[in-house]
PDB file of N, CA and C in Angstrom:
ATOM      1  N   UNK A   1      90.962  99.144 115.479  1.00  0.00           N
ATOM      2  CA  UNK A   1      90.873  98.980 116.919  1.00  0.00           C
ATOM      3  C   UNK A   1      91.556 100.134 117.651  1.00  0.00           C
ATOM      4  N   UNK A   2      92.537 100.329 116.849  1.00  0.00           N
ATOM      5  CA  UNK A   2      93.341 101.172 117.748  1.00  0.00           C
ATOM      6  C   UNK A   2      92.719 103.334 117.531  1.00  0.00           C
ATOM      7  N   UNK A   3      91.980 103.049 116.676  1.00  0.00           N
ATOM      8  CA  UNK A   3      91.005 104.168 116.447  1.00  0.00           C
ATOM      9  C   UNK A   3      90.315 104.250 117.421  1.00  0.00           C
ATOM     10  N   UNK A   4      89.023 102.924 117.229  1.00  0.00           N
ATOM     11  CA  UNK A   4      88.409 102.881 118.374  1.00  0.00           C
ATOM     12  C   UNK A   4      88.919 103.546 120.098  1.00  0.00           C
ATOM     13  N   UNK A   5      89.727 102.237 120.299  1.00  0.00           N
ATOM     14  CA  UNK A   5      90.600 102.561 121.527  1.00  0.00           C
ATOM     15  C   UNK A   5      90.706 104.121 121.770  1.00  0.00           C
ATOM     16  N   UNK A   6      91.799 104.760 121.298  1.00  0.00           N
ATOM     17  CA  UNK A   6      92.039 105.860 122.073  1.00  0.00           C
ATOM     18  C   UNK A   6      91.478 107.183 121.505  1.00  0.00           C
ATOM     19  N   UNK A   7      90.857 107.176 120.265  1.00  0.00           N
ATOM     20  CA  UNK A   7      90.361 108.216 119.332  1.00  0.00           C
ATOM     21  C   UNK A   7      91.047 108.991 119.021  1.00  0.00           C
ATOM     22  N   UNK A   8      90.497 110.032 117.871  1.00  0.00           N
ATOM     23  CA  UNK A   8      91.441 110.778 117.042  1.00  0.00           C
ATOM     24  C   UNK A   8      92.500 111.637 117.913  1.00  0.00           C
ATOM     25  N   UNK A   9      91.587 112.236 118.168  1.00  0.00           N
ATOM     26  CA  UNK A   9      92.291 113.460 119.904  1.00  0.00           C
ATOM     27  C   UNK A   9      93.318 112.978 120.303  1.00  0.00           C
ATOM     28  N   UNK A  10      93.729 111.775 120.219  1.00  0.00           N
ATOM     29  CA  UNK A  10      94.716 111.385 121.394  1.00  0.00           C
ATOM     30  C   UNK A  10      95.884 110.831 120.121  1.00  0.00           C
ATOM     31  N   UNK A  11      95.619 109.742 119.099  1.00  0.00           N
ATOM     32  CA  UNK A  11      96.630 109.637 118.324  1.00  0.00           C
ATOM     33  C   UNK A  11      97.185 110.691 117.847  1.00  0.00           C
ATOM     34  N   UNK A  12      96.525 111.940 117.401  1.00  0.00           N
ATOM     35  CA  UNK A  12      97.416 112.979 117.049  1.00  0.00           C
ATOM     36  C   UNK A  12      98.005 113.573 118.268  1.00  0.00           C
ATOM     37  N   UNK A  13      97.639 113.784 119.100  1.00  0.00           N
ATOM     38  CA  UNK A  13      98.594 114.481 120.198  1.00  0.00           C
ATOM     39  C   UNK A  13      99.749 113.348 120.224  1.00  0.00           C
ATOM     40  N   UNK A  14      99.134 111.965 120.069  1.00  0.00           N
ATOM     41  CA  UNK A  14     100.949 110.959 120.555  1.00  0.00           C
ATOM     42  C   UNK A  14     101.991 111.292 119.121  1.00  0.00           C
ATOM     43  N   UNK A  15     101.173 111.500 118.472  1.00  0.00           N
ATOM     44  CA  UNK A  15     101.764 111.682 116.644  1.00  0.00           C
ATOM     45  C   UNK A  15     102.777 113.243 116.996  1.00  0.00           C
ATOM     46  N   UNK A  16     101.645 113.890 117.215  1.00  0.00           N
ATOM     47  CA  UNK A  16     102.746 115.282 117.462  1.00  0.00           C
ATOM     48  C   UNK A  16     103.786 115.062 118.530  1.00  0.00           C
ATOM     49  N   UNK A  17     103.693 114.141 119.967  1.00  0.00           N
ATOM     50  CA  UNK A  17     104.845 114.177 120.640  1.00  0.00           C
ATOM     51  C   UNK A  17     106.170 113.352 120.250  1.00  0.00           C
ATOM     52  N   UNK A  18     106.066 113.093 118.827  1.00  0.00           N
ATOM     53  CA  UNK A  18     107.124 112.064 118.447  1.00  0.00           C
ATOM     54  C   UNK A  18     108.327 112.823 118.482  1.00  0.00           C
ATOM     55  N   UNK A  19     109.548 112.661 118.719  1.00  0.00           N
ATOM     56  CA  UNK A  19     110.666 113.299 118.496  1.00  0.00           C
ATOM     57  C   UNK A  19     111.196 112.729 116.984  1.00  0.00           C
ATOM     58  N   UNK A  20     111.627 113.327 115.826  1.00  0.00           N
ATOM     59  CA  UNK A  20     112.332 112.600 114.884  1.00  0.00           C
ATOM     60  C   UNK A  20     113.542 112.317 115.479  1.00  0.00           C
ATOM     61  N   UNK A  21     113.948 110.671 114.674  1.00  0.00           N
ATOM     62  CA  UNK A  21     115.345 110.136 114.450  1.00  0.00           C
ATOM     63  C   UNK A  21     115.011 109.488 116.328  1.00  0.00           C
ATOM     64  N   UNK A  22     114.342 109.678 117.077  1.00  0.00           N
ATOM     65  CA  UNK A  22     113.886 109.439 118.434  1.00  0.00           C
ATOM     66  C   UNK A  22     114.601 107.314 118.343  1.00  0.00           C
ATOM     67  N   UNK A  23     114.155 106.863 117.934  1.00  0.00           N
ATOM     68  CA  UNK A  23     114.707 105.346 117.598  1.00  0.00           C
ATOM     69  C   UNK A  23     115.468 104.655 116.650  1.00  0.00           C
ATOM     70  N   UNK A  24     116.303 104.064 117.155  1.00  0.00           N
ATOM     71  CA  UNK A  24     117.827 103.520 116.635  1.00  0.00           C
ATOM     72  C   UNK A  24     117.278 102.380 115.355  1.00  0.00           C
ATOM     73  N   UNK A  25     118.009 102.603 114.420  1.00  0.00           N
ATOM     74  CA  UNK A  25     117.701 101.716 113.097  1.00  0.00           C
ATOM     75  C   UNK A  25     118.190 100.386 113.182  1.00  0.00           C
ATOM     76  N   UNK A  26     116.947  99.192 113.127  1.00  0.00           N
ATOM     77  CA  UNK A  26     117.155  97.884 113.723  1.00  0.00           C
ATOM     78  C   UNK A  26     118.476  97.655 112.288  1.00  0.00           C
ATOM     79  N   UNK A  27     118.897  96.594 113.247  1.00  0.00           N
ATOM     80  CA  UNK A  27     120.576  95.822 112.463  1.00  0.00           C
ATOM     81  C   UNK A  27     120.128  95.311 111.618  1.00  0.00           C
ATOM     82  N   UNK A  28     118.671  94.849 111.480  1.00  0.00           N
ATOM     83  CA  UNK A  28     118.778  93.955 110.196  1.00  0.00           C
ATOM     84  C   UNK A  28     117.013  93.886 110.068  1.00  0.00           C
ATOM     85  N   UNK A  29     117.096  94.432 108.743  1.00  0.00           N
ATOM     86  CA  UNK A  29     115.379  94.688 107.855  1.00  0.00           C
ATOM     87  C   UNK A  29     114.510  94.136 108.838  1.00  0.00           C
ATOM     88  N   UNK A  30     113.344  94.401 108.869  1.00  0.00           N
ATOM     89  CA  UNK A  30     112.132  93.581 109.410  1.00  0.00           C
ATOM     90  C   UNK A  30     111.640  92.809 108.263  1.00  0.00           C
ATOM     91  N   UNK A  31     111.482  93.596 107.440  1.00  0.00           N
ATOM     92  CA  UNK A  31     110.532  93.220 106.270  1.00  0.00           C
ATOM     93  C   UNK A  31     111.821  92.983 105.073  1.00  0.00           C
ATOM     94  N   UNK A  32     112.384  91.860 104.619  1.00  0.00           N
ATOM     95  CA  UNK A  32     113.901  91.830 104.045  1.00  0.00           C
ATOM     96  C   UNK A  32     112.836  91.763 102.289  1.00  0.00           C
ATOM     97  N   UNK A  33     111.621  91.732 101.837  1.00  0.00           N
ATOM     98  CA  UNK A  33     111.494  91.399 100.634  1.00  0.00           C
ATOM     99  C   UNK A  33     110.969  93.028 100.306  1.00  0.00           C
ATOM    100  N   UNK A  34     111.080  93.983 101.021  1.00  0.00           N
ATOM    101  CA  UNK A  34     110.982  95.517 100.498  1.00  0.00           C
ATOM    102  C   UNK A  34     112.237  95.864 100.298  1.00  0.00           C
ATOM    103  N   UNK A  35     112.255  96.188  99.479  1.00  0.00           N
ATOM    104  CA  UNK A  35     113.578  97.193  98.679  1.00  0.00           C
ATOM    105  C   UNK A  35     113.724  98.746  99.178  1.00  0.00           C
ATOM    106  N   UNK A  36     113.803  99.498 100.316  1.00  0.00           N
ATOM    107  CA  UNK A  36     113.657 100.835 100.275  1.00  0.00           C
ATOM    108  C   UNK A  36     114.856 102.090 100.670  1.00  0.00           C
ATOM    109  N   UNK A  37     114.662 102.761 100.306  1.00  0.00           N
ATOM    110  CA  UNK A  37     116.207 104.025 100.519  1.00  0.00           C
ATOM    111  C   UNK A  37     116.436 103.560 102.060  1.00  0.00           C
ATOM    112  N   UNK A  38     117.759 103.841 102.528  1.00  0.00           N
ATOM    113  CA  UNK A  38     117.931 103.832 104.277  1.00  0.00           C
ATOM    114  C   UNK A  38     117.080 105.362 104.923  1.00  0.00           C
ATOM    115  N   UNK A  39     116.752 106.304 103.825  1.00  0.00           N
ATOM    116  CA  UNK A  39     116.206 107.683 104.557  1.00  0.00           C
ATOM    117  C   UNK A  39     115.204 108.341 103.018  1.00  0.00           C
ATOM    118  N   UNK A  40     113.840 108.219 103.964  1.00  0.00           N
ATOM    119  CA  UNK A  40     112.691 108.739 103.711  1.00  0.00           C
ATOM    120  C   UNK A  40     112.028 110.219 103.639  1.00  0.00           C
ATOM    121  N   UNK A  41     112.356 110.694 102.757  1.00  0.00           N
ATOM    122  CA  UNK A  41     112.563 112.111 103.321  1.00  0.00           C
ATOM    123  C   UNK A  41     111.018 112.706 103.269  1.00  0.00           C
ATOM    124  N   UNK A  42     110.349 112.483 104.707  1.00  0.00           N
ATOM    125  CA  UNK A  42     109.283 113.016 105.053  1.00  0.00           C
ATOM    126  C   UNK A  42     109.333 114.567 105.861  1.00  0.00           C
ATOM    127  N   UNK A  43     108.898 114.756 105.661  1.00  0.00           N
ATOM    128  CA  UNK A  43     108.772 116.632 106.573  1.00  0.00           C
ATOM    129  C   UNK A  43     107.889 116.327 106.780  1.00  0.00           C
ATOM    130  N   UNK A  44     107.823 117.671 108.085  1.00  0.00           N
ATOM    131  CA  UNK A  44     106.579 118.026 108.887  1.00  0.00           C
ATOM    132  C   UNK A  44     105.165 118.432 108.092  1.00  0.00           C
ATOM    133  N   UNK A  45     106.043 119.256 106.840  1.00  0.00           N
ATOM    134  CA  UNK A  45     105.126 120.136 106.423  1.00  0.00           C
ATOM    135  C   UNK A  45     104.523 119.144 105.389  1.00  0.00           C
ATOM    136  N   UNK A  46     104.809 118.011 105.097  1.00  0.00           N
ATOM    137  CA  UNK A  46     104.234 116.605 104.361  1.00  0.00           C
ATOM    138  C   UNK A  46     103.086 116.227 104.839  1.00  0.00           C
ATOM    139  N   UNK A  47     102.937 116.313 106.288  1.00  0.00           N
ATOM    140  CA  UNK A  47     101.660 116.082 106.832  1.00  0.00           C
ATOM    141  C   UNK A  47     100.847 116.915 107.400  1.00  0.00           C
ATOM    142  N   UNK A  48      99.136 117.035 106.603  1.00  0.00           N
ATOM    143  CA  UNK A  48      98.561 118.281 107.443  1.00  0.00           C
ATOM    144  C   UNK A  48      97.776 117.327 108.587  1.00  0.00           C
ATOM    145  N   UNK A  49      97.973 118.082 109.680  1.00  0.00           N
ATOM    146  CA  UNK A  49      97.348 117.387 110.162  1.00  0.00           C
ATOM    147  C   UNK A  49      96.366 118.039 110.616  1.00  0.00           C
ATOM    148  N   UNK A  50      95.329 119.341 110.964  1.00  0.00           N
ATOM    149  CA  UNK A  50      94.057 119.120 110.955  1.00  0.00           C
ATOM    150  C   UNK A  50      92.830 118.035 109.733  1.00  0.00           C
ATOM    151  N   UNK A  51      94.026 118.394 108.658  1.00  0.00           N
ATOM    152  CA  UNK A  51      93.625 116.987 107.759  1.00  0.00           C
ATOM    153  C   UNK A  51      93.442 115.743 108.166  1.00  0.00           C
ATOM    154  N   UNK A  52      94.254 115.413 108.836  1.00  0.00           N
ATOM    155  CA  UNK A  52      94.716 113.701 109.593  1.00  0.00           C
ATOM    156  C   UNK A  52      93.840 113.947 110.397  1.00  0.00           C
ATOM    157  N   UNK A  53      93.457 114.829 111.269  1.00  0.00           N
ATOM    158  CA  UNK A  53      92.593 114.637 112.438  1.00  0.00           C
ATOM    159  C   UNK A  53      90.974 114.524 111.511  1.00  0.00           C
ATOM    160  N   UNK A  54      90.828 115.339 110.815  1.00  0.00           N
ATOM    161  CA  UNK A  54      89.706 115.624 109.837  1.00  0.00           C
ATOM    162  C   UNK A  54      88.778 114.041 109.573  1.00  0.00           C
ATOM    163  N   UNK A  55      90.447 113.183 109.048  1.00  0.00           N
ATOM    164  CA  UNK A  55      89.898 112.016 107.865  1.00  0.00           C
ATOM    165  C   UNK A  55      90.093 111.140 109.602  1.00  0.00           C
ATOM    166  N   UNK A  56      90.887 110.681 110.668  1.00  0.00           N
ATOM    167  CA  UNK A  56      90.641 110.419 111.489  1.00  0.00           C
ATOM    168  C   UNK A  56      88.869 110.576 112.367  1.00  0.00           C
ATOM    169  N   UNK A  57      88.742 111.287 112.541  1.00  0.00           N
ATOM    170  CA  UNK A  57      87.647 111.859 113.526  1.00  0.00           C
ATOM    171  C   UNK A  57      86.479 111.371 112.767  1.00  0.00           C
ATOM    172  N   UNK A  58      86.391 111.195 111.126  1.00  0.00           N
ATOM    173  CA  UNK A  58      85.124 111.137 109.965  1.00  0.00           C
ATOM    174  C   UNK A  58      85.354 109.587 110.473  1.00  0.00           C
ATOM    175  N   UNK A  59      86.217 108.516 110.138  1.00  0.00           N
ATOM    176  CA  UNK A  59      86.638 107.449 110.607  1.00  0.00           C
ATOM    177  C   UNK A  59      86.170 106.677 111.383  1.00  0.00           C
ATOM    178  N   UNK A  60      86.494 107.341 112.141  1.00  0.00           N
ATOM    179  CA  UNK A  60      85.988 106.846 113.825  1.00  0.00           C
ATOM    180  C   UNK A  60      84.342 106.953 114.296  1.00  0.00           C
ATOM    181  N   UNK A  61      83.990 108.054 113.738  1.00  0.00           N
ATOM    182  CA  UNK A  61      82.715 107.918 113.801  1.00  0.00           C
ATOM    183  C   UNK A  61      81.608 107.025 112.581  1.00  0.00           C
ATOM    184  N   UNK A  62      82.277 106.762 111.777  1.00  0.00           N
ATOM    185  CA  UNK A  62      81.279 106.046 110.959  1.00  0.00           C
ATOM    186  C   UNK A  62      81.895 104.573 111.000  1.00  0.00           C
ATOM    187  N   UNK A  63      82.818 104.423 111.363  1.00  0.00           N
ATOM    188  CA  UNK A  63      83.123 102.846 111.746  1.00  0.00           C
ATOM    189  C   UNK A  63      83.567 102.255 110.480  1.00  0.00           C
ATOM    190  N   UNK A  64      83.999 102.025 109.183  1.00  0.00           N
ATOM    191  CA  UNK A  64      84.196 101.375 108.435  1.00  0.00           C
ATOM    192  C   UNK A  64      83.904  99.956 108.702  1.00  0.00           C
ATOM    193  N   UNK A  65      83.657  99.567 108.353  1.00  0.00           N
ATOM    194  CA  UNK A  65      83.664  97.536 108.662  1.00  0.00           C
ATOM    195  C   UNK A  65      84.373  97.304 107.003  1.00  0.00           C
ATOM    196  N   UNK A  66      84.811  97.684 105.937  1.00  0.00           N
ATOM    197  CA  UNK A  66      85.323  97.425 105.106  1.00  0.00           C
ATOM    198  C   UNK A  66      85.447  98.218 104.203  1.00  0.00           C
ATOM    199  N   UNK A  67      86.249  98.247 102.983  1.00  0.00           N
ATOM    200  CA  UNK A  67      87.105  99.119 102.232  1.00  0.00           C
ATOM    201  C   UNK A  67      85.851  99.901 101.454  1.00  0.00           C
ATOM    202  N   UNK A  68      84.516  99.041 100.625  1.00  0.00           N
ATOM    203  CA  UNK A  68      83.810 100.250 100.383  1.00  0.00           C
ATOM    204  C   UNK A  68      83.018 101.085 101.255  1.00  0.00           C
ATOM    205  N   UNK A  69      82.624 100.801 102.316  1.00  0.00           N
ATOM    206  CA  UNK A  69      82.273 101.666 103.057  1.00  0.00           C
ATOM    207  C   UNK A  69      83.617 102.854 104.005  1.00  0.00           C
ATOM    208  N   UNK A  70      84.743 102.891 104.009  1.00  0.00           N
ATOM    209  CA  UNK A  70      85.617 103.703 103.886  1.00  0.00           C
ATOM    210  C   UNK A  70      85.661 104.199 102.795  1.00  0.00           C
ATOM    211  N   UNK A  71      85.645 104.077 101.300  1.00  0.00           N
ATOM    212  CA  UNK A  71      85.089 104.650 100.399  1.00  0.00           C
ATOM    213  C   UNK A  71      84.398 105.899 100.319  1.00  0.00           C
ATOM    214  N   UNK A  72      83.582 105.683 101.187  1.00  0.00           N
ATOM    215  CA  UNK A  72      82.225 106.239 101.281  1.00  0.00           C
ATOM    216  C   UNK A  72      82.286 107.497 102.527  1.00  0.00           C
ATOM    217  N   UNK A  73      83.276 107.517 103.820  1.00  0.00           N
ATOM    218  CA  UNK A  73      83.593 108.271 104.471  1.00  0.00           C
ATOM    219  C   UNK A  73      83.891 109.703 103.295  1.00  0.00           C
ATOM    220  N   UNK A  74      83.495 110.672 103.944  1.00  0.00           N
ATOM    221  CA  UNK A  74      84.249 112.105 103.676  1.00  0.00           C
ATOM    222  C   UNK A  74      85.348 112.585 103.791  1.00  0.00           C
ATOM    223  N   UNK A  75      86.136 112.850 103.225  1.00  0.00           N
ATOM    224  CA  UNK A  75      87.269 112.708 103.474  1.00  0.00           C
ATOM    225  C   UNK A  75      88.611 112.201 103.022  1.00  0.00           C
ATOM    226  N   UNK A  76      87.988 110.906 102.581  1.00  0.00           N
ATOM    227  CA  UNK A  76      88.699 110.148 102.527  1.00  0.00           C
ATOM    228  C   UNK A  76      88.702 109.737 101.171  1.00  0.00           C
ATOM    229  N   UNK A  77      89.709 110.353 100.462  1.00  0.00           N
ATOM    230  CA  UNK A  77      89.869 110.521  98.802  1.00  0.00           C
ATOM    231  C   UNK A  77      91.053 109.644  98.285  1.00  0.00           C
ATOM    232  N   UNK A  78      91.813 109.496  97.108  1.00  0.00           N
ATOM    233  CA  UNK A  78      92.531 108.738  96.608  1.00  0.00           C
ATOM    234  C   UNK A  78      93.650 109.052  97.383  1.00  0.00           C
ATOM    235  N   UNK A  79      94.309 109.929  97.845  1.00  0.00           N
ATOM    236  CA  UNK A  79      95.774 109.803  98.280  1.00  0.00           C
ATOM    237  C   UNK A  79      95.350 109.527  99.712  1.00  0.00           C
ATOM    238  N   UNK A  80      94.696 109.182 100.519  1.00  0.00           N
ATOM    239  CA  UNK A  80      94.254 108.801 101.843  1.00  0.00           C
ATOM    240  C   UNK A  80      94.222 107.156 101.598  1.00  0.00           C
ATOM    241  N   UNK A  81      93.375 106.578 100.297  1.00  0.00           N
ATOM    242  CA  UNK A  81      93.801 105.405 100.296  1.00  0.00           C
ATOM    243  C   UNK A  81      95.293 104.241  99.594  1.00  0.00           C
ATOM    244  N   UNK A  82      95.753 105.805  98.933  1.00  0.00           N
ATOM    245  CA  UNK A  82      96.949 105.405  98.483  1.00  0.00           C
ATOM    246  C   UNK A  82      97.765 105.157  99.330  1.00  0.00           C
ATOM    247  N   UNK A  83      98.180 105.785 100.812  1.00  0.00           N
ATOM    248  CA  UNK A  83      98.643 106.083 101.754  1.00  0.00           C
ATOM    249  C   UNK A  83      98.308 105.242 102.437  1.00  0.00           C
ATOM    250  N   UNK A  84      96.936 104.362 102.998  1.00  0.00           N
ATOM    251  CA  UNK A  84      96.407 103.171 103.302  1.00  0.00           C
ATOM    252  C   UNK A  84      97.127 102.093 102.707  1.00  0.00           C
ATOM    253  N   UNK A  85      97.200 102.064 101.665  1.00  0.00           N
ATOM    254  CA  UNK A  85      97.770 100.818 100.851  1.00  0.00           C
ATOM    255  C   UNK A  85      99.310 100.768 101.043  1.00  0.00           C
ATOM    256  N   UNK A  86      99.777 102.030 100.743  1.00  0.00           N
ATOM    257  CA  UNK A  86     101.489 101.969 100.942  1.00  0.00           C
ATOM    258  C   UNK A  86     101.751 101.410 102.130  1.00  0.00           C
ATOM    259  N   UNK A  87     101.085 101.800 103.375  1.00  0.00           N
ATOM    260  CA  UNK A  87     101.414 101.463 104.904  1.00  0.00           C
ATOM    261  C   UNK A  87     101.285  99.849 105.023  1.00  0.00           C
ATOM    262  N   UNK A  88      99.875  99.271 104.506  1.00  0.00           N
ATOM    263  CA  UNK A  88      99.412  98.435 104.185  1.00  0.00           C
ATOM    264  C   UNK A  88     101.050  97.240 103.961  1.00  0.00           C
ATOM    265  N   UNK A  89     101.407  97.814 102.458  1.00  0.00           N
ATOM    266  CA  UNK A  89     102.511  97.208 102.146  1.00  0.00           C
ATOM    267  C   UNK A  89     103.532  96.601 103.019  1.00  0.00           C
ATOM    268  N   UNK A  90     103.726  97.495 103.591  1.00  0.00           N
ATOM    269  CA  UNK A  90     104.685  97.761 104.791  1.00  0.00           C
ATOM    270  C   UNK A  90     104.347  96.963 106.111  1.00  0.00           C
ATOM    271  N   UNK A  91     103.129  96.721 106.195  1.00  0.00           N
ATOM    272  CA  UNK A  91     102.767  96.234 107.372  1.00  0.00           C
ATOM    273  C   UNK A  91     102.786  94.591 107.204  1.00  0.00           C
ATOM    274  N   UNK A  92     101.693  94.265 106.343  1.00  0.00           N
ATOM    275  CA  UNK A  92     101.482  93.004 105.739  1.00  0.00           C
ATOM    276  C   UNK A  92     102.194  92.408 104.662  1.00  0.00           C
ATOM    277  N   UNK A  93     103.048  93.056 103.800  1.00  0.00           N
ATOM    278  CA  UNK A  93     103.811  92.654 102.850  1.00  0.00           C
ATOM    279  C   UNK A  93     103.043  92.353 101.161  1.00  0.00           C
ATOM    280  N   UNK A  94     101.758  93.186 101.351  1.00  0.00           N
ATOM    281  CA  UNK A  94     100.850  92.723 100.277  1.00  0.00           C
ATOM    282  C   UNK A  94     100.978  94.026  99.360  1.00  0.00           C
ATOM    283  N   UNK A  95     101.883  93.525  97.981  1.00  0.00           N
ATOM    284  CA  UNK A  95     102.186  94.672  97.793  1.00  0.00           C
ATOM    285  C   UNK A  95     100.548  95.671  96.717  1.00  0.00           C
ATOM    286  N   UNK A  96     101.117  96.888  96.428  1.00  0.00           N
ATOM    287  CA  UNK A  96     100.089  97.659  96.235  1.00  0.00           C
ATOM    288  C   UNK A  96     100.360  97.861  94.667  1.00  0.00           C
ATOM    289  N   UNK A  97      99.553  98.129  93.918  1.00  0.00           N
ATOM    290  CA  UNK A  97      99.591  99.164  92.612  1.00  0.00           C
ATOM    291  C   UNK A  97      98.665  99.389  91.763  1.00  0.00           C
ATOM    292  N   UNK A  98      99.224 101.084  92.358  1.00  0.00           N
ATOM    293  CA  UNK A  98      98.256 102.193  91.171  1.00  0.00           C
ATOM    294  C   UNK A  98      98.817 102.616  90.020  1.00  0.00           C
ATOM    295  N   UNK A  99      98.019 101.944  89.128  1.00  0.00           N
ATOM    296  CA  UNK A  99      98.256 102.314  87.438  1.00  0.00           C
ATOM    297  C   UNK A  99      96.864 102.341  87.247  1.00  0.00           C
ATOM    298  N   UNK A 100      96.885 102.752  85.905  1.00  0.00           N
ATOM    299  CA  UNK A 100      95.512 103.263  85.190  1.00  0.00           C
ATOM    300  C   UNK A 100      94.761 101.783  84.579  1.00  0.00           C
ATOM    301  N   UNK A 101      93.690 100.935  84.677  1.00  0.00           N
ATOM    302  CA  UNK A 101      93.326 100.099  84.610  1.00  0.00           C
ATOM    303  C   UNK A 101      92.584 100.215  82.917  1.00  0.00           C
ATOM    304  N   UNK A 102      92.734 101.615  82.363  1.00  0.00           N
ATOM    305  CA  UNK A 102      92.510 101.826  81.212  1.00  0.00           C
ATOM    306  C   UNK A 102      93.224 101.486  79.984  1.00  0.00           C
ATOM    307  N   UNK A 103      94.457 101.420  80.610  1.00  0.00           N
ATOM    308  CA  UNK A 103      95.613 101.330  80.001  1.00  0.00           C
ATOM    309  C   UNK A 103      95.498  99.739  79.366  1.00  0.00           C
ATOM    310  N   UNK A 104      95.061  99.015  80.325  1.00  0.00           N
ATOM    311  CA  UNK A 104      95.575  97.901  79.859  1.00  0.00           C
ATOM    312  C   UNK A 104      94.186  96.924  79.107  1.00  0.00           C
ATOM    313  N   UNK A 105      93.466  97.860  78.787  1.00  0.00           N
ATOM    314  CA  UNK A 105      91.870  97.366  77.751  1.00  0.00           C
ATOM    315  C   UNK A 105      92.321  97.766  76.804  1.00  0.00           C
ATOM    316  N   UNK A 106      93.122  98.087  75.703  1.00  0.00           N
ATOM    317  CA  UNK A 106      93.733  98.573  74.599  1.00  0.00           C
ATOM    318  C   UNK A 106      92.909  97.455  73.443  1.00  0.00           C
ATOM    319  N   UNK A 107      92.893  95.981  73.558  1.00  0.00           N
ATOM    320  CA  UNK A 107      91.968  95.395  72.683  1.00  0.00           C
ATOM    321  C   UNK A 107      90.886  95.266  73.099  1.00  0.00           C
ATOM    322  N   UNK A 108      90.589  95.440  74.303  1.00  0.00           N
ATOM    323  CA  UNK A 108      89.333  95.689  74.384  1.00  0.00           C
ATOM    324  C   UNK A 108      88.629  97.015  74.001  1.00  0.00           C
ATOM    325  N   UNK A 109      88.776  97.737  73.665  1.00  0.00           N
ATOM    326  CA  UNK A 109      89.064  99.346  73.674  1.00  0.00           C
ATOM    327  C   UNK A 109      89.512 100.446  74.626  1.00  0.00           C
ATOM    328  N   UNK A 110      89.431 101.679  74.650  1.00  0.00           N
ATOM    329  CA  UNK A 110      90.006 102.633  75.595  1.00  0.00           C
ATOM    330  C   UNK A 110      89.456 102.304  76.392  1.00  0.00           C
ATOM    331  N   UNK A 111      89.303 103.663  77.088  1.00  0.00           N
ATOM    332  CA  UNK A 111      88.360 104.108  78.142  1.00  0.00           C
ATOM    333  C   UNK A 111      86.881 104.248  77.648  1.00  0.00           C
ATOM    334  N   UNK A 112      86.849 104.870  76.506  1.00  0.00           N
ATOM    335  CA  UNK A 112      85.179 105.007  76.121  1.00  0.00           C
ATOM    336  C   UNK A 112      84.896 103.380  75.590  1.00  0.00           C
ATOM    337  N   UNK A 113      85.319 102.534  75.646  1.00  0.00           N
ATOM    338  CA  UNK A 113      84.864 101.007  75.297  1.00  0.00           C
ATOM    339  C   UNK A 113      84.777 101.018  73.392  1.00  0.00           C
ATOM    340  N   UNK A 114      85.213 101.889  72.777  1.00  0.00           N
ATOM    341  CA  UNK A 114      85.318 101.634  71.550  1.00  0.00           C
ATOM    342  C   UNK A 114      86.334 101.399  71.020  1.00  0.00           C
ATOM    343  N   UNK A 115      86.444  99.763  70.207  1.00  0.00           N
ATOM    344  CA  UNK A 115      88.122  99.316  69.823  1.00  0.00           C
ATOM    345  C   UNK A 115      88.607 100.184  68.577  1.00  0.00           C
ATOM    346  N   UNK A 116      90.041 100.156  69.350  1.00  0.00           N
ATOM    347  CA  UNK A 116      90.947 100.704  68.879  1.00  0.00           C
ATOM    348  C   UNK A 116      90.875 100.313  67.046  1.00  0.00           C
ATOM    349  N   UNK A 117      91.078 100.704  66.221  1.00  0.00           N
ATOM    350  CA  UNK A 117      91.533 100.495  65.123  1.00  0.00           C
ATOM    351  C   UNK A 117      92.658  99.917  64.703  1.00  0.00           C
TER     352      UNK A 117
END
């Protein structure tokens, strides 16, 4: 919605006018069942953002209505939805994880579907 609403153009310009450290650290967790450092060490240079505007702007114009059709946007590759999911976490409390789903067919066989010996 909030894509919709104001479009890419404008969340990144509010994104770039952020000041860091700009808001005081609430007294007590929001979210008390995340475990996380008191300091996140994000940089500027962590985020590209003609990138962000890039996977934004692809976004907005094709509308997702759900996760495989975001899939399917340009753009929008594994660390875009890894980054989806982490926030995700954070937002809703549903936690996330990426591990190799190969890993764990071992009696069933590998990856090529032939059992292990």
């Amino acid at each position: 919605d909030l894509l919709q609403d104001l479009g890419p153009d404008r969340i990144i310009r509010e994104f770039a006018a952020l000041e860091p450290g700009a808001a005081p650290a609430p007294a007590q967790p929001l979210l008390p069942h995340l475990i996380m450092p008191a300091h996140h060490d994000v940089r500027e240079s962590d985020v590209v953002m003609h990138r962000l505007h890039g996977n934004m702007a692809a976004a907005a114009e094709r509308g997702p209505a759900d996760f495989a059709e975001l899939l399917l946007v340009p753009g929008v590759g594994a660390r875009t939805v890894r980054a989806l999911a982490l926030v995700a976490e954070v937002v809703h409390g549903a936690p996330c994880r990426f591990s190799d789903p190969g890993r764990f067919s071992l009696s069933h066989g590998g990856k090529d579907r032939h059992p292990i010996p």
